[in-house]
Protein backbone atom coordinates (compact mmCIF):
# COMPACT_ATOMS: atom_id res chain seq x y z
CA UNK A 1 117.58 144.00 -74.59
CA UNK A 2 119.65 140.93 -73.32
CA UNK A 3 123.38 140.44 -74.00
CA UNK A 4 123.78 138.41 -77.22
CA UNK A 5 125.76 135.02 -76.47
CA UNK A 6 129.39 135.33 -77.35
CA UNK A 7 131.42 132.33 -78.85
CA UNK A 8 135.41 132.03 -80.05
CA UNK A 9 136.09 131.26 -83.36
CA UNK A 10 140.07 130.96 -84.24
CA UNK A 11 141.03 132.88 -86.74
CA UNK A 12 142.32 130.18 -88.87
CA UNK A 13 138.45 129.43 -88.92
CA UNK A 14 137.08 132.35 -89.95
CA UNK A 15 135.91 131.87 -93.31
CA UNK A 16 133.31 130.09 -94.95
CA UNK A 17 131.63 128.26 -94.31
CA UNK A 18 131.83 129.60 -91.18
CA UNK A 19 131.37 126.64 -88.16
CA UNK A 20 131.67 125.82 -84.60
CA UNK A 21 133.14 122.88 -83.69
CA UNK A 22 134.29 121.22 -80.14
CA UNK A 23 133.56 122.90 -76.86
CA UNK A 24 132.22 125.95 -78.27
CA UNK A 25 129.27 124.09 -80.77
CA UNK A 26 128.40 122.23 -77.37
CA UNK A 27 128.11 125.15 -75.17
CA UNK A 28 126.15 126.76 -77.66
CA UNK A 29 123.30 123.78 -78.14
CA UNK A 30 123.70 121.64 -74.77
CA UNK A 31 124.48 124.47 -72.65
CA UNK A 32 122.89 127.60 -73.41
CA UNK A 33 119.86 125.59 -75.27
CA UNK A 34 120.52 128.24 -78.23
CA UNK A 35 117.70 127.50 -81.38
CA UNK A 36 118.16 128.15 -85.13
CA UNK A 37 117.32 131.32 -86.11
CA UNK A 38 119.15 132.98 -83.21
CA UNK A 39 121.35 135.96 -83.45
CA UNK A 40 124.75 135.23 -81.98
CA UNK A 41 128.18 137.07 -81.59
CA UNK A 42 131.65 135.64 -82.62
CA UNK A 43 134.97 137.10 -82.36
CA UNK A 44 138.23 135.44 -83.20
CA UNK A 45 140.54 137.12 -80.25
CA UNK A 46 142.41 139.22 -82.43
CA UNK A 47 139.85 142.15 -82.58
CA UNK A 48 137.72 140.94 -85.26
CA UNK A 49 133.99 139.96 -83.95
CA UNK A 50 130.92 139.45 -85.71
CA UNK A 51 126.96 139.10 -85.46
CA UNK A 52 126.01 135.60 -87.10
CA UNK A 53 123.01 133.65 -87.58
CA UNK A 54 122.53 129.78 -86.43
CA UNK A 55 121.29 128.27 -89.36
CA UNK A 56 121.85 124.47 -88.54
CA UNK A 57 123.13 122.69 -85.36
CA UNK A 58 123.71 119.35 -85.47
CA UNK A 59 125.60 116.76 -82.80
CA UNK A 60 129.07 118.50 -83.01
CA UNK A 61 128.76 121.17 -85.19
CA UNK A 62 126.80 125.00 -85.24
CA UNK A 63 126.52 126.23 -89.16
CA UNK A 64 125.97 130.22 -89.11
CA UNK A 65 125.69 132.75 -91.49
CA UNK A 66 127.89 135.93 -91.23
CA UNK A 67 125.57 139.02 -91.00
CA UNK A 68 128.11 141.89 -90.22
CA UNK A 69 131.72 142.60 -88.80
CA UNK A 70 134.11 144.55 -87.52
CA UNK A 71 137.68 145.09 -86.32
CA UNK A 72 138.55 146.72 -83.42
CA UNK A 73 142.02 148.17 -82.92
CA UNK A 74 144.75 147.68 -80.01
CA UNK A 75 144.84 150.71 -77.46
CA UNK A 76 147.77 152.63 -79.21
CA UNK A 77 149.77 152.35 -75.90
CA UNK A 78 149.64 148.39 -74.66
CA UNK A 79 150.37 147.39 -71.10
CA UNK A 80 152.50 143.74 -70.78
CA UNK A 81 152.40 141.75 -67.68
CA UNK A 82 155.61 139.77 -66.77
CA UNK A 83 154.19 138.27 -63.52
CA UNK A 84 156.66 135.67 -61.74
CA UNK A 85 155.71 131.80 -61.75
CA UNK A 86 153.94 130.65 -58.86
CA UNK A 87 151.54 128.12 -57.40
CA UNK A 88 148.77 130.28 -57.81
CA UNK A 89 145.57 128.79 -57.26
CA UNK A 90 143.36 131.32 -58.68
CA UNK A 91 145.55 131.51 -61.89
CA UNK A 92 141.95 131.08 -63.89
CA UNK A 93 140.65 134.12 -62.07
CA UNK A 94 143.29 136.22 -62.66
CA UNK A 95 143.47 135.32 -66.60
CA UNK A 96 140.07 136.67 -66.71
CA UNK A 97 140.39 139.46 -64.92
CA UNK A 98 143.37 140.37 -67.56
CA UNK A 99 141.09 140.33 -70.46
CA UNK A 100 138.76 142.47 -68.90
CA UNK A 101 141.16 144.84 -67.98
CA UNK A 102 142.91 145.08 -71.77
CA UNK A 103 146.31 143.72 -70.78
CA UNK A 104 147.81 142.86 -74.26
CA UNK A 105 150.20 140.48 -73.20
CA UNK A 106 150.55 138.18 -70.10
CA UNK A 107 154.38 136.75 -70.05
CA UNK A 108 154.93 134.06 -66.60
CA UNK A 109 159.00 134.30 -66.31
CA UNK A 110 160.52 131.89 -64.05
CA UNK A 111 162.05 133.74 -61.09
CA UNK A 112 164.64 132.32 -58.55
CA UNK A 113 162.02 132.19 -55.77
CA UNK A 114 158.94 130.80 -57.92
CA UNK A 115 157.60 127.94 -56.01
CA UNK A 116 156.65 126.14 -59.01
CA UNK A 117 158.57 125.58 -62.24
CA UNK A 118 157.02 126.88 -65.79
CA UNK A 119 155.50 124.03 -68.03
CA UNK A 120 156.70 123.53 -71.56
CA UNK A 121 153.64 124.42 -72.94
CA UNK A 122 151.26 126.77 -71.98
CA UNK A 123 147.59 124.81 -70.48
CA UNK A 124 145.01 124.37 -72.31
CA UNK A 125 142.73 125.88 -69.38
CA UNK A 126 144.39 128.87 -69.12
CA UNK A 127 143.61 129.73 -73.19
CA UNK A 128 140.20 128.62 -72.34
CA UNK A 129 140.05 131.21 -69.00
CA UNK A 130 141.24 134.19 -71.38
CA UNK A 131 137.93 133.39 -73.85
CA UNK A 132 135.38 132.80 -70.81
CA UNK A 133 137.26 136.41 -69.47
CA UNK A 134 136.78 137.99 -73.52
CA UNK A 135 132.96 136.40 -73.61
CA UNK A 136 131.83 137.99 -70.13
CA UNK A 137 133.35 141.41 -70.85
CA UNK A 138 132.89 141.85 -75.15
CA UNK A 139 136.70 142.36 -75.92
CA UNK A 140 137.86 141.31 -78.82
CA UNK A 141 141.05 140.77 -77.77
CA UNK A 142 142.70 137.88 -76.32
CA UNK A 143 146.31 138.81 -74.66
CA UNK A 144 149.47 137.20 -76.29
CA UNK A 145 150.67 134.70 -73.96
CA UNK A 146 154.51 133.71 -73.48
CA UNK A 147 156.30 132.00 -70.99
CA UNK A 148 159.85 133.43 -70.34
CA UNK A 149 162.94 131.04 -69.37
CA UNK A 150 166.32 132.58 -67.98
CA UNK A 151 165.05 134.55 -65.28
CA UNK A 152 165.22 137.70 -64.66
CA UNK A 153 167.60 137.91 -67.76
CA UNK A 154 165.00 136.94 -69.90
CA UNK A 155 162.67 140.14 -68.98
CA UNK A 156 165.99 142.43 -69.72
CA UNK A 157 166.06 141.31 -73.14
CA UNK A 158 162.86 142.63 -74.04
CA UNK A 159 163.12 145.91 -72.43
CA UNK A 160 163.99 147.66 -75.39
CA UNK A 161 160.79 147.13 -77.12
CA UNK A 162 158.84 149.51 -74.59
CA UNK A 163 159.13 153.04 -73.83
CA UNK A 164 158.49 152.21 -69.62
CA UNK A 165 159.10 149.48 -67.43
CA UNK A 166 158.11 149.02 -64.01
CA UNK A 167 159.42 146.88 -61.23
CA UNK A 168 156.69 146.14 -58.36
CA UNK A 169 158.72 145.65 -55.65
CA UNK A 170 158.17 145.27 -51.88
CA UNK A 171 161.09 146.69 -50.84
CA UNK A 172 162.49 149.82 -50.54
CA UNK A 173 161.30 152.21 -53.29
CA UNK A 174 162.32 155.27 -51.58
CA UNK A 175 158.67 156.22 -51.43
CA UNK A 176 158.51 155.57 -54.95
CA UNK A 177 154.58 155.44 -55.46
CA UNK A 178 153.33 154.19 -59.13
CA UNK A 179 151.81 157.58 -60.13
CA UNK A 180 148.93 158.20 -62.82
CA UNK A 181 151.56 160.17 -65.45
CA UNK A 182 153.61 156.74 -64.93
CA UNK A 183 150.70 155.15 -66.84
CA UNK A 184 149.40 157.59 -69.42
CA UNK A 185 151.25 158.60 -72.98
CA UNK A 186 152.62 157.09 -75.85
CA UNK A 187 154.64 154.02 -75.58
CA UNK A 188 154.09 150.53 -74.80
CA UNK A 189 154.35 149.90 -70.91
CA UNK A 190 155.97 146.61 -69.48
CA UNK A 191 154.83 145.77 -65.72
CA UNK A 192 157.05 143.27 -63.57
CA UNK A 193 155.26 141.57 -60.82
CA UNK A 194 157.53 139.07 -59.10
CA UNK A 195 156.41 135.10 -57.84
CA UNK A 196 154.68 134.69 -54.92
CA UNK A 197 158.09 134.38 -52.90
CA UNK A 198 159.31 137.81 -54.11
CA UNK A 199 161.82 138.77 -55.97
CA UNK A 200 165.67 137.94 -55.29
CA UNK A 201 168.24 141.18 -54.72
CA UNK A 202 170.13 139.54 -57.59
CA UNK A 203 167.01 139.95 -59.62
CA UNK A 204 166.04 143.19 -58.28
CA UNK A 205 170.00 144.57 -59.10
CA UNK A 206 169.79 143.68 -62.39
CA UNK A 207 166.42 144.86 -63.41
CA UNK A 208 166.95 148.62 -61.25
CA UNK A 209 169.84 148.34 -63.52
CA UNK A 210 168.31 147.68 -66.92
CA UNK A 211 166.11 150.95 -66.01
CA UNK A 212 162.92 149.30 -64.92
CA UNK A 213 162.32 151.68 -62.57
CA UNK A 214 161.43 149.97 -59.24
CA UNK A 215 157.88 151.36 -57.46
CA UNK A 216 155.24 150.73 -54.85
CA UNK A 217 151.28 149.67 -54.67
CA UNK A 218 150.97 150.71 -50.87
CA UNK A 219 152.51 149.47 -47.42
CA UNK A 220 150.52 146.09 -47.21
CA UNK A 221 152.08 142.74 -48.67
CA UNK A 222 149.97 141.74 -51.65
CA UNK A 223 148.91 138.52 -52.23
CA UNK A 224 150.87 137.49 -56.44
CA UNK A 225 146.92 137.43 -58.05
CA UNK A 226 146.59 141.05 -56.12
CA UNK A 227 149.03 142.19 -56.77
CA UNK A 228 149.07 141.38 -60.85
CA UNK A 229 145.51 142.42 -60.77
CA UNK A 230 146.28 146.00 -58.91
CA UNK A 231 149.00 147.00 -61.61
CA UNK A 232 147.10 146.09 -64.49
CA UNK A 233 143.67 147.76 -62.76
CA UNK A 234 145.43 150.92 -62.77
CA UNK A 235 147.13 150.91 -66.32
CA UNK A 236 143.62 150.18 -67.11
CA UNK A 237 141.98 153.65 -65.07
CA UNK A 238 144.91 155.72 -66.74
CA UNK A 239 144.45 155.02 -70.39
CA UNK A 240 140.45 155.95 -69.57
CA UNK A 241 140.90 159.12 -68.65
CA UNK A 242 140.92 162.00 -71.47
């Protein structure tokens, strides 16, 4: 049996009579050539989804009729990437790729060596690169997104709220490898991946000292998007395994 079509439907919209509007109505009748009649799947980013029918399409506009739902909880321990500004050009990509790997939060924090400087408002492409991510892969989660002024500074005020943090650094770790038991457990996990330009020792000194405890992914140099990708690849692995 083929995959049903997925579609985002914001939460403030879920109710009836429950409508598409915008990009996601076009996609749905221009795009993917969808008819009445046809069984569909809508989910609202905050683990709610649901199996609908279309019932009328019109110019701008999908009607559908709400057949059954569900909600799916959080992981009970969440990982949070705090990944360093930078010019990234596959900043899409890697949004994506975090929704497919559960990350619950992405945070960009403006470090002293970030080549580019954080907007005031998050883009509109990058919301719309977490719901193509959540479509291809079924979650029905979207990660929280925040953008963190003050530098490092900003990333030591939040510490408290998890029970690990992790600095990926490129430096000396004293063969500090990120381990599996690093990963697994209770607790909400916060993982620091610097901007492409790496992170400053004033940064590093403060953060080693706020006890995010500084480890390696390997000997190579990893590209920002690899590196974010690696860290939240294996927080991913860990929390699969029994």
């Amino acid at each position: 049996m083929a995959a049903l079509h997925s579609f985002y439907l914001a939460p403030e919209a879920w109710s009836l009579p429950f409508r598409l509007g915008g990009s996601e109505a076009r996609h749905l009748s221009r795009v993917l050539r969808v008819k009445p009649g046809a069984t569909v799947r809508l989910f609202d980013g905050y683990g709610r989804e649901g199996m609908f029918v279309v019932d009328v399409i019109s110019k701008n506009t999908v009607n559908l009729t709400l057949r059954n739902e569900r909600i799916t909880s959080r992981p009970p321990a969440r990982s949070t990437l705090a990944a360093g500004f930078s010019k990234a050009l596959r900043r899409g990509w890697f949004m994506e790729k975090a929704v497919e790997l559960e990350a619950s939060a992405l945070w960009f924090w403006q470090g002293e060596r970030s080549q580019a400087e954080l907007p005031e408002l998050e883009k509109n492409s990058w919301r719309s690169s977490l719901i193509a991510g959540a479509k291809q892969c079924g979650n029905a989660w979207l990660p929280e997104l925040a953008m963190l002024r003050g530098g490092a500074s900003a990333l030591v005020a939040r510490r408290s709220s998890f029970e690990r943090a992790f600095l990926f650094y490129e430096g000396d770790t004293e063969d500090r490898l990120l381990r599996q038991e690093d990963l697994t457990g209770a607790g909400d996990i916060l993982l620091v991946v610097g901007p492409e330009g790496g992170f400053s020792p004033q940064e590093f000194s403060l953060l080693k000292g706020a006890d995010f405890i500084p480890v390696s992914l390997g000997k190579r140099v990893l590209r920002w998007e690899t590196a974010a990708i690696l860290t939240l690849g294996l927080a991913w692995w860990a929390r699969q395994r029994p």
